[in-house]
Structures are given as structure tokens and as C-alpha cells.
Protein backbone atom coordinates (compact mmCIF):
# COMPACT_ATOMS: atom_id res chain seq x y z
CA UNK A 1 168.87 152.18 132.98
CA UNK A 2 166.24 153.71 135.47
CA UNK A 3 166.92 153.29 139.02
CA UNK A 4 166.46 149.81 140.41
CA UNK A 5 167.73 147.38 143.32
CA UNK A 6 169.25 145.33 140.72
CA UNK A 7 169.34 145.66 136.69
CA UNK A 8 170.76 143.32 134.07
CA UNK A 9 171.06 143.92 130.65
CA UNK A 10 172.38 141.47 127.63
CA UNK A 11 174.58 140.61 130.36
CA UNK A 12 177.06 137.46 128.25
CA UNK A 13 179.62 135.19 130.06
CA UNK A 14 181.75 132.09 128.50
CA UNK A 15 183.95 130.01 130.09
CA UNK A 16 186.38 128.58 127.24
CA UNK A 17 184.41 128.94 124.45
CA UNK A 18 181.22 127.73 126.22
CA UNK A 19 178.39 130.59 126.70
CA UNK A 20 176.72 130.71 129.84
CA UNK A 21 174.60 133.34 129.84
CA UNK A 22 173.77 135.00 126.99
CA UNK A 23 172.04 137.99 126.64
CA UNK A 24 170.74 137.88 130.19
CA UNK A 25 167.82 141.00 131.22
CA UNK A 26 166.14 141.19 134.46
CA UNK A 27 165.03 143.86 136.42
CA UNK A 28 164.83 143.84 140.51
CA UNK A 29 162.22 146.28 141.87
CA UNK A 30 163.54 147.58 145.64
CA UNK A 31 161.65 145.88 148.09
CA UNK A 32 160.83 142.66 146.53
CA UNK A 33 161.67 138.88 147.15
CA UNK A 34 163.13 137.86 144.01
CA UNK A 35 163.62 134.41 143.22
CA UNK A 36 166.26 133.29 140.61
CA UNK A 37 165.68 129.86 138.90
CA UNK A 38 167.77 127.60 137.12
CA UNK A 39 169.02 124.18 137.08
CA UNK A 40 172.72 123.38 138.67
CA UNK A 41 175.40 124.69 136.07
CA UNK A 42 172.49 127.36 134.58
CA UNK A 43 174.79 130.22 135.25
CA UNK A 44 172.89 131.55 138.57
CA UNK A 45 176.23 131.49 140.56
CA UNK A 46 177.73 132.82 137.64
CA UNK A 47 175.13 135.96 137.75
CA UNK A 48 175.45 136.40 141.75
CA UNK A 49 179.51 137.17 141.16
CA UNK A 50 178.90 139.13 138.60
CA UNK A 51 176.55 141.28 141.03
CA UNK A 52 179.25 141.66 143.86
CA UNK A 53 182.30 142.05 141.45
CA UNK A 54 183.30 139.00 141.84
CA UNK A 55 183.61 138.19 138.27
CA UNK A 56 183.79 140.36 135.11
CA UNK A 57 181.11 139.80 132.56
CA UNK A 58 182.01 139.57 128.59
CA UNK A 59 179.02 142.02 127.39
CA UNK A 60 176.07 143.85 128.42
CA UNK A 61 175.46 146.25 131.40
CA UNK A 62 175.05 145.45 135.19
CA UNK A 63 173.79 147.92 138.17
CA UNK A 64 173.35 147.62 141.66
CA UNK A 65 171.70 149.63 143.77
CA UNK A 66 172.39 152.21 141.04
CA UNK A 67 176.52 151.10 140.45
CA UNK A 68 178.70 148.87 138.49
CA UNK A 69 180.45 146.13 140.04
CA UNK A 70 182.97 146.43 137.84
CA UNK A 71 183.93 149.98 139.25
CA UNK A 72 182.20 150.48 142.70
CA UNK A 73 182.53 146.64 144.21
CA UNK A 74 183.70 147.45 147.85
CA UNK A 75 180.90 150.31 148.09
CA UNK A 76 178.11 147.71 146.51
CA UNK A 77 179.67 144.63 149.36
CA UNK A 78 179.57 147.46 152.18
CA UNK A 79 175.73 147.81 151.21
CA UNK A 80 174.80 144.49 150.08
CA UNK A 81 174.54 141.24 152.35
CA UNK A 82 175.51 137.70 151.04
CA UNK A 83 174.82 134.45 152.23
CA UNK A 84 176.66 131.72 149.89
CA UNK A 85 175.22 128.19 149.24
CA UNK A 86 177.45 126.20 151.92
CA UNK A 87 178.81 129.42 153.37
CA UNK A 88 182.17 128.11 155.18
CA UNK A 89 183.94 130.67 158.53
CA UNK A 90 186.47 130.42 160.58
CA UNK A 91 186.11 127.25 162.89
CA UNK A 92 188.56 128.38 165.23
CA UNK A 93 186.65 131.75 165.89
CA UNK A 94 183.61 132.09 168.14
CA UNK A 95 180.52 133.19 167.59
CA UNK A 96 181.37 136.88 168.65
CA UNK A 97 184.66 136.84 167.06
CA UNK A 98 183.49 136.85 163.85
CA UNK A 99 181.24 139.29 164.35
CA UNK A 100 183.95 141.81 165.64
CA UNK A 101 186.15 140.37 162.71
CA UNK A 102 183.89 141.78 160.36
CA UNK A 103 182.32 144.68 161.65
CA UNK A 104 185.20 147.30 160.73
CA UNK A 105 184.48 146.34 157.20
CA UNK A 106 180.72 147.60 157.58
CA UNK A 107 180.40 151.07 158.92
CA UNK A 108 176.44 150.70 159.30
CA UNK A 109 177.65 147.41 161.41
CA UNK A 110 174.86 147.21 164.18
CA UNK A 111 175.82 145.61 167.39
CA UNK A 112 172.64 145.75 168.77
CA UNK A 113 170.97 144.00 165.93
CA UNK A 114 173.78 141.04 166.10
CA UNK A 115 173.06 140.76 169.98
CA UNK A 116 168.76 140.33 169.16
CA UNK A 117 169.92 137.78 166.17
CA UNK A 118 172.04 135.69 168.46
CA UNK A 119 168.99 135.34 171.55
CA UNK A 120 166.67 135.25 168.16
CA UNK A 121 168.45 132.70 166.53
CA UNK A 122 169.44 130.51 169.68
CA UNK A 123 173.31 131.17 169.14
CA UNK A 124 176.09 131.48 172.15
CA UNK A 125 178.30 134.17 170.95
CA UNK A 126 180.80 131.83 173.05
CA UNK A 127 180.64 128.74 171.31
CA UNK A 128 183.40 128.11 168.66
CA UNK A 129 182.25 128.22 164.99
CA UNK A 130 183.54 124.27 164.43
CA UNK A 131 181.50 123.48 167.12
CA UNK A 132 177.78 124.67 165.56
CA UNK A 133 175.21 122.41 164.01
CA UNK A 134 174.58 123.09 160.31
CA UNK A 135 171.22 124.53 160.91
CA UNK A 136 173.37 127.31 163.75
CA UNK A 137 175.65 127.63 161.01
CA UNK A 138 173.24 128.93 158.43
CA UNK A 139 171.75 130.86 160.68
CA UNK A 140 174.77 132.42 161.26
CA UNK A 141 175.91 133.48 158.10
CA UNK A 142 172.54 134.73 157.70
CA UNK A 143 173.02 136.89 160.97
CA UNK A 144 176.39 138.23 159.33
CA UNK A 145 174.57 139.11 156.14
CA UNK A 146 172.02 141.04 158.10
CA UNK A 147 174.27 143.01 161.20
CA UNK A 148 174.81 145.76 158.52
CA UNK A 149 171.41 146.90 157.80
CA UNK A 150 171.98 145.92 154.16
CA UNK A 151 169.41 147.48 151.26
CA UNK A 152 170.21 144.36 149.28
CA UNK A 153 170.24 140.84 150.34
CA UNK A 154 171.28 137.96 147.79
CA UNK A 155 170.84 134.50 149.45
CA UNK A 156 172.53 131.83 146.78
CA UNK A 157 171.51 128.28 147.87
CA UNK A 158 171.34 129.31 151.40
CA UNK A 159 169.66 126.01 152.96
CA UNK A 160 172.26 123.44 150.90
CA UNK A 161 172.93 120.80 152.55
CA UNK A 162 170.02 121.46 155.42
CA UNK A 163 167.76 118.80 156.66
CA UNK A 164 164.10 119.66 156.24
CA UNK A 165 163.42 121.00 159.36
CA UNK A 166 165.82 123.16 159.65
CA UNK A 167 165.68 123.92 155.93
CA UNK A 168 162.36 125.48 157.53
CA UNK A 169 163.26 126.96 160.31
CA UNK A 170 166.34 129.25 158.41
CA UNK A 171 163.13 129.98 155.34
CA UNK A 172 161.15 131.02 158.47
CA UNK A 173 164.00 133.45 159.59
CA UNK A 174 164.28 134.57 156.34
CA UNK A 175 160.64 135.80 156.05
CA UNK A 176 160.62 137.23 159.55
CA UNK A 177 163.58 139.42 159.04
CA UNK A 178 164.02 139.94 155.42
CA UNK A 179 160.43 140.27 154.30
CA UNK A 180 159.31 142.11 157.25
CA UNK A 181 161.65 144.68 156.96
CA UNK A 182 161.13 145.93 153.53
CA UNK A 183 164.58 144.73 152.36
CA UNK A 184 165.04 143.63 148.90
CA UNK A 185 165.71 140.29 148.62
CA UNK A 186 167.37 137.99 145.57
CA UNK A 187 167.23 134.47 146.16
CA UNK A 188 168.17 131.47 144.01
CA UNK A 189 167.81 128.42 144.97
CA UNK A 190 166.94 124.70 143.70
CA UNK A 191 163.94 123.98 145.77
CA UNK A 192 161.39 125.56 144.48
CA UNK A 193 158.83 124.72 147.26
CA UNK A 194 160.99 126.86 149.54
CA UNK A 195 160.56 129.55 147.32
CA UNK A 196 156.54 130.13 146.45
CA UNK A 197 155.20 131.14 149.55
CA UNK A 198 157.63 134.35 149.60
CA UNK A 199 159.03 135.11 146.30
CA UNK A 200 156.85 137.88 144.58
CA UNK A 201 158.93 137.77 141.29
CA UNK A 202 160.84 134.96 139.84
CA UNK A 203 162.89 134.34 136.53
CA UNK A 204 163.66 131.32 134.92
CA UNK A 205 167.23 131.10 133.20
CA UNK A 206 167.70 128.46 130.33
CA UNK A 207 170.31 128.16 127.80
CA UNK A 208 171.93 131.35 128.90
CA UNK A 209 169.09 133.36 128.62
CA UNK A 210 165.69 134.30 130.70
CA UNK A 211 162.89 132.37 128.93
CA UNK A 212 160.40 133.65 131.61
CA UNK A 213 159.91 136.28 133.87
CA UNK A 214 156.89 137.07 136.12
CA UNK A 215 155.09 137.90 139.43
CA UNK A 216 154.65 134.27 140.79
CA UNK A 217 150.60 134.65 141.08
CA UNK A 218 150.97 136.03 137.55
CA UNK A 219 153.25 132.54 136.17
CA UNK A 220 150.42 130.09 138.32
CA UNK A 221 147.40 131.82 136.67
CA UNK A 222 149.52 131.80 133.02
CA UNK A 223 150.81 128.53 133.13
CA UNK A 224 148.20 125.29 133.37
CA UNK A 225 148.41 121.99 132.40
CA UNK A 226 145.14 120.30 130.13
CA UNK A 227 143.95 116.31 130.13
CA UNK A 228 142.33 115.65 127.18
CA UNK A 229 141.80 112.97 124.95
CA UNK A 230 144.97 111.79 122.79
CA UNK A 231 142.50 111.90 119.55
CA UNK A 232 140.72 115.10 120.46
CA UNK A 233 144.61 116.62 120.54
CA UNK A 234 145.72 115.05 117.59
CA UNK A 235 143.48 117.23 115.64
CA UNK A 236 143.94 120.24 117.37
CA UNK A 237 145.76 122.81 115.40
CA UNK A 238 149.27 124.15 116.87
CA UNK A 239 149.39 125.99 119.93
CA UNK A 240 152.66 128.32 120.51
CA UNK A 241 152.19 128.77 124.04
CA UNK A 242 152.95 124.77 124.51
CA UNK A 243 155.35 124.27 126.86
CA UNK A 244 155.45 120.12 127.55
CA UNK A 245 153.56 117.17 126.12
CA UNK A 246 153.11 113.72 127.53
CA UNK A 247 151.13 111.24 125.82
CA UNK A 248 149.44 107.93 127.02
CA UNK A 249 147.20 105.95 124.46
CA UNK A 250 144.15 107.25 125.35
CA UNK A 251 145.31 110.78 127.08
CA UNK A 252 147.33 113.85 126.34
CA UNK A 253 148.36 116.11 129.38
CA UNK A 254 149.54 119.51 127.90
CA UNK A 255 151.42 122.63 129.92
CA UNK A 256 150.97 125.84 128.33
CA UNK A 257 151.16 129.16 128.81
CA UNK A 258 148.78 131.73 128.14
CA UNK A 259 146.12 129.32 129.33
CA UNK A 260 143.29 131.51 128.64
CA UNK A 261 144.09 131.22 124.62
CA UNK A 262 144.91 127.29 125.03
CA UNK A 263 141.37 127.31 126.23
CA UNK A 264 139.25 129.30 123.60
CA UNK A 265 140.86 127.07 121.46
CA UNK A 266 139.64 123.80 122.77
CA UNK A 267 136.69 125.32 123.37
CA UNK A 268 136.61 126.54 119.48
CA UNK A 269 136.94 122.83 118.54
CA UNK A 270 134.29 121.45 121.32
CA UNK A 271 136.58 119.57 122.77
CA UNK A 272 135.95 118.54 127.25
CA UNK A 273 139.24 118.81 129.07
CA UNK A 274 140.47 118.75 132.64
CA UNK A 275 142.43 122.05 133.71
CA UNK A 276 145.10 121.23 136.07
CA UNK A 277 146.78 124.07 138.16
CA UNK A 278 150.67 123.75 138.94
CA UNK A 279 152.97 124.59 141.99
CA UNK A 280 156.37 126.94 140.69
CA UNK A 281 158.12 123.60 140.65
CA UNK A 282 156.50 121.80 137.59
CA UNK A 283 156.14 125.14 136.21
CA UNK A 284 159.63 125.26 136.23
CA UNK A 285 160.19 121.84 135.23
CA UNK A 286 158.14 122.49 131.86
CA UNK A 287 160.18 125.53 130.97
CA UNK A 288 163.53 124.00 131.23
CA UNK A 289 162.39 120.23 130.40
CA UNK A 290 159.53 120.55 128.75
CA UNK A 291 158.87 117.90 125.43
CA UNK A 292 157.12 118.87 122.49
CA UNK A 293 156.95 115.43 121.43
CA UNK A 294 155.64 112.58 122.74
CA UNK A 295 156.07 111.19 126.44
CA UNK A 296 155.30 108.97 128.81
CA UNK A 297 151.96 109.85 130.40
CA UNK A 298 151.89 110.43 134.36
CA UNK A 299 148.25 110.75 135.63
CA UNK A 300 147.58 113.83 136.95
CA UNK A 301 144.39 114.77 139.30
CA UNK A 302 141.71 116.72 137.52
CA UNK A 303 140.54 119.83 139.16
CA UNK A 304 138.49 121.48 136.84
CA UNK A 305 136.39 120.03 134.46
CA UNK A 306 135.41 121.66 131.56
CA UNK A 307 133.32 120.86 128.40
């Protein structure tokens, strides 16, 4: 394995009997926002252990920041900062004594960076833990995955349970401090919308394994969807790149990928179509619940006509 921020390779995990992940292979380039996709129970969590040593893996080979987790856990933790979906602390403590309960576990521990997070994040290193709002909460643990200077940041779920707002307030942090800094960042998460504007790679796990992986500018040109007449498709020949079908009586609204093939071959067979670009989240959604088969038809605004 060459040298990477994180690397993954036919990584497999069951949990009696059940696989879930199965030959999993991603790459994590230093310096990149890296966002991990999958539905709840996917095996994301599952992968995010696995990184800190937190759980073995059955097969394959794991590296971070150049070790195993499996042998070098405490040294990948001391340069690695987490920030768990729902992250729970000490109520009893106070804002400050957590941070001094934690930083003789991190010998790059900076004091002065936890004193400009607490005036940038609005929190009184005197209040008591119990006492903080959700949205100070997750701003805290994202202070505590920060005070060490970490190389490596893995945010899992971070804004659960947030309210919008401050769902983008804590994303706003995250690109002001994370991004800004050059720090590589992997980040999995369920709303996708958070996601887009910063992630520069994702990957989407399915049944165990990674059924796509790609720059995010890359997946948006790739992936399109087509309106076109339910005859006109009919007599198309089959396309592999289709990824979901829904069908109406008089309309078929396809998702592929490789959109510039799906469109030399409508093109082949004179057919007009609408071309239909897609935000990460129905991208997503046609990966992992995509239907070959007929659907119900949703009508979908044209932006591109083409004949």
C-alpha cells in the first residue's frame, strides 16, 4: 500500500454469520474532505472502529496515516481526532475540565488553540457540560477533536440529533477550521446536503461493498437522469450504466451513469429527451435504491432539452 491518510483494502466484517462489509477498498488522499455514504446499518460505523482499533476486521488490510490499527491504535488515537454521532461527556465536568482531563493523553495538546475555540465557538469554559445546549455540545466535542492538532479528522454523524440551524452553524465550523487548515477530513454522515458543498471525494457503500467512488464534481457530471417518452424507451436497446427506472404511461425518467454514452445512444436512435442534473442525494438514492424495473413516475423539471 503506498502512503495515504487512510487506505482500505478487501477489508470483510460479519457479525454472526451476517457480512457487513465485504471486500471493502477505498483510498483517502491527505488533505481531502472525504465523505463516506451509506444508509443506517451499511457498515460505516462499522468501518470508523475499524480505523481507530476499535474493532478487529475478519480480512483484508487497513492503514492509517501509514499504521495498522490492529498494532499501533494508541499512536493512530494520539494523532487522529474523533467526533462520534451523539458524542456523550462527562455532565458533571466543566467546560475546562474536560479539556485538562484529556490533554495528558495528547502530547501535541494545544492550550492556546482550546482557549480561541472556546471565544470562537461561544463556550464558557465554566459552565458544566449537563448544562450546554446540543448545538454547544457538538461544538464541543468538535473543539476536543481539534485541541491536538490532529493530521486526521473522522467526524461520524457529527450533527445527529441537531436542529437545522445549528446543524449549520457546527457544518460552518467544520469548513472554517477543518478545511482551512489543510487537515484531512473523513466524514460520514446521512444528510447528504450537508455534505456537497465540502466533500471533494465521496464513496458509496452498498451490500458490503463500495459500488461507487469519485470526486463529487466528477459523480454530478457522470450521473444524470433522462425524460423521455415511455415508447421511445421501450425500444431502446440495454444500457449498463442504468442505475433507476420509473415509469408513468406516457414517460420514462432514467438515472445513469456514464451519461455521455446514455446520450450517443439516444441520440443513435433519434430519440428528444430532457437531461436532468442531480444533487449527491438522489445520486445516492439511485445507487443504493435504484429499480431496474418499473416505478411509479415522479415529475421531474427539465433542464436541458435535447433532440
Amino acid at each position: 500500500m503506498t502512503e495515504a491518510a487512510i487506505e482500505i483494502k478487501g477489508v470483510t466484517k460479519s457479525f454472526r454469520g451476517k457480512a457487513v462489509l465485504d471486500g471493502v477498498d477505498l483510498t483517502v488522499r491527505k488533505g481531502e474532505i472525504y465523505a463516506f455514504l451509506g444508509r443506517n446499518g451499511a457498515g460505516k460505523t462499522t468501518t470508523i472502529q475499524m480505523l481507530l482499533g476499535l474493532l478487529d476486521r475478519d480480512g483484508g488490510e487497513v492503514r492509517v496515516l501509514g499504521l495498522d490499527p490492529k498494532k499501533d491504535a494508541i499512536e493512530i488515537r494520539r494523532r487522529v481526532g474523533y467526533m462520534a454521532e451523539d458524542q456523550t461527556m462527562y455532565g458533571w465536568m466543566k467546560v475546562s475540565e474536560i479539556s485538562s482531563f484529556l490533554e495528558p493523553f495528547y502530547p501535541t495538546w494545544n492550550r492556546d488553540l482550546v482557549r480561541k475555540y472556546e471565544t470562537q465557538f461561544e463556550l464558557d469554559p465554566n459552565q458544566k457540560i449537563k448544562n450546554l445546549s446540543k448545538g454547544q455540545n457538538a461544538r464541543l466535542a468538535l473543539l476536543l477533536a481539534l485541541a491536538h492538532e490532529p493530521e486526521l479528522v473522522i467526524l461520524d454523524d457529527p450533527t445527529l440529533g441537531l436542529d437545522p440551524i445549528m446543524r449549520k452553524e457546527l457544518m460552518r465550523d467544520v469548513i472554517d477550521h477543518l478545511q482551512g487548515a489543510g487537515v484531512t477530513v473523513f466524514f460520514s454522515s446521512h444528510l447528504l446536503y450537508e455534505i456537497e458543498p465540502i466533500a471533494d471525494r465521496v464513496a458509496i457503500l452498498d451490500g458490503g461493498v463500495i459500488v461507487r467512488e469519485e470526486t463529487t464534481d466528477a459523480l454530478r457530471e457522470d450521473v444524470k437522469r433522462f425524460i423521455l417518452s415511455e415508447s421511445h424507451f421501450t425500444g431502446l436497446p440495454p444500457f449498463e450504466g442504468t442505475l433507476d427506472i420509473k415509469r408513468s404511461e406516457n414517460q420514462a425518467a432514467v438515472t445513469v451513469e456514464n451519461q455521455k454514452g446514455f446520450t450517443g445512444l439516444l441520440k443513435e436512435h433519434q430519440v428528444s429527451f430532457d437531461r436532468v442534473d442531480l444533487n449527491l442525494d438522489e445520486i445516492f438514492e439511485a445507487y443504493v435504491i435504484g429499480r431496474k424495473e418499473a416505478g411509479s413516475h415522479v415529475p421531474i423539471p427539465s433542464l436541458e432539452r435535447v433532440a
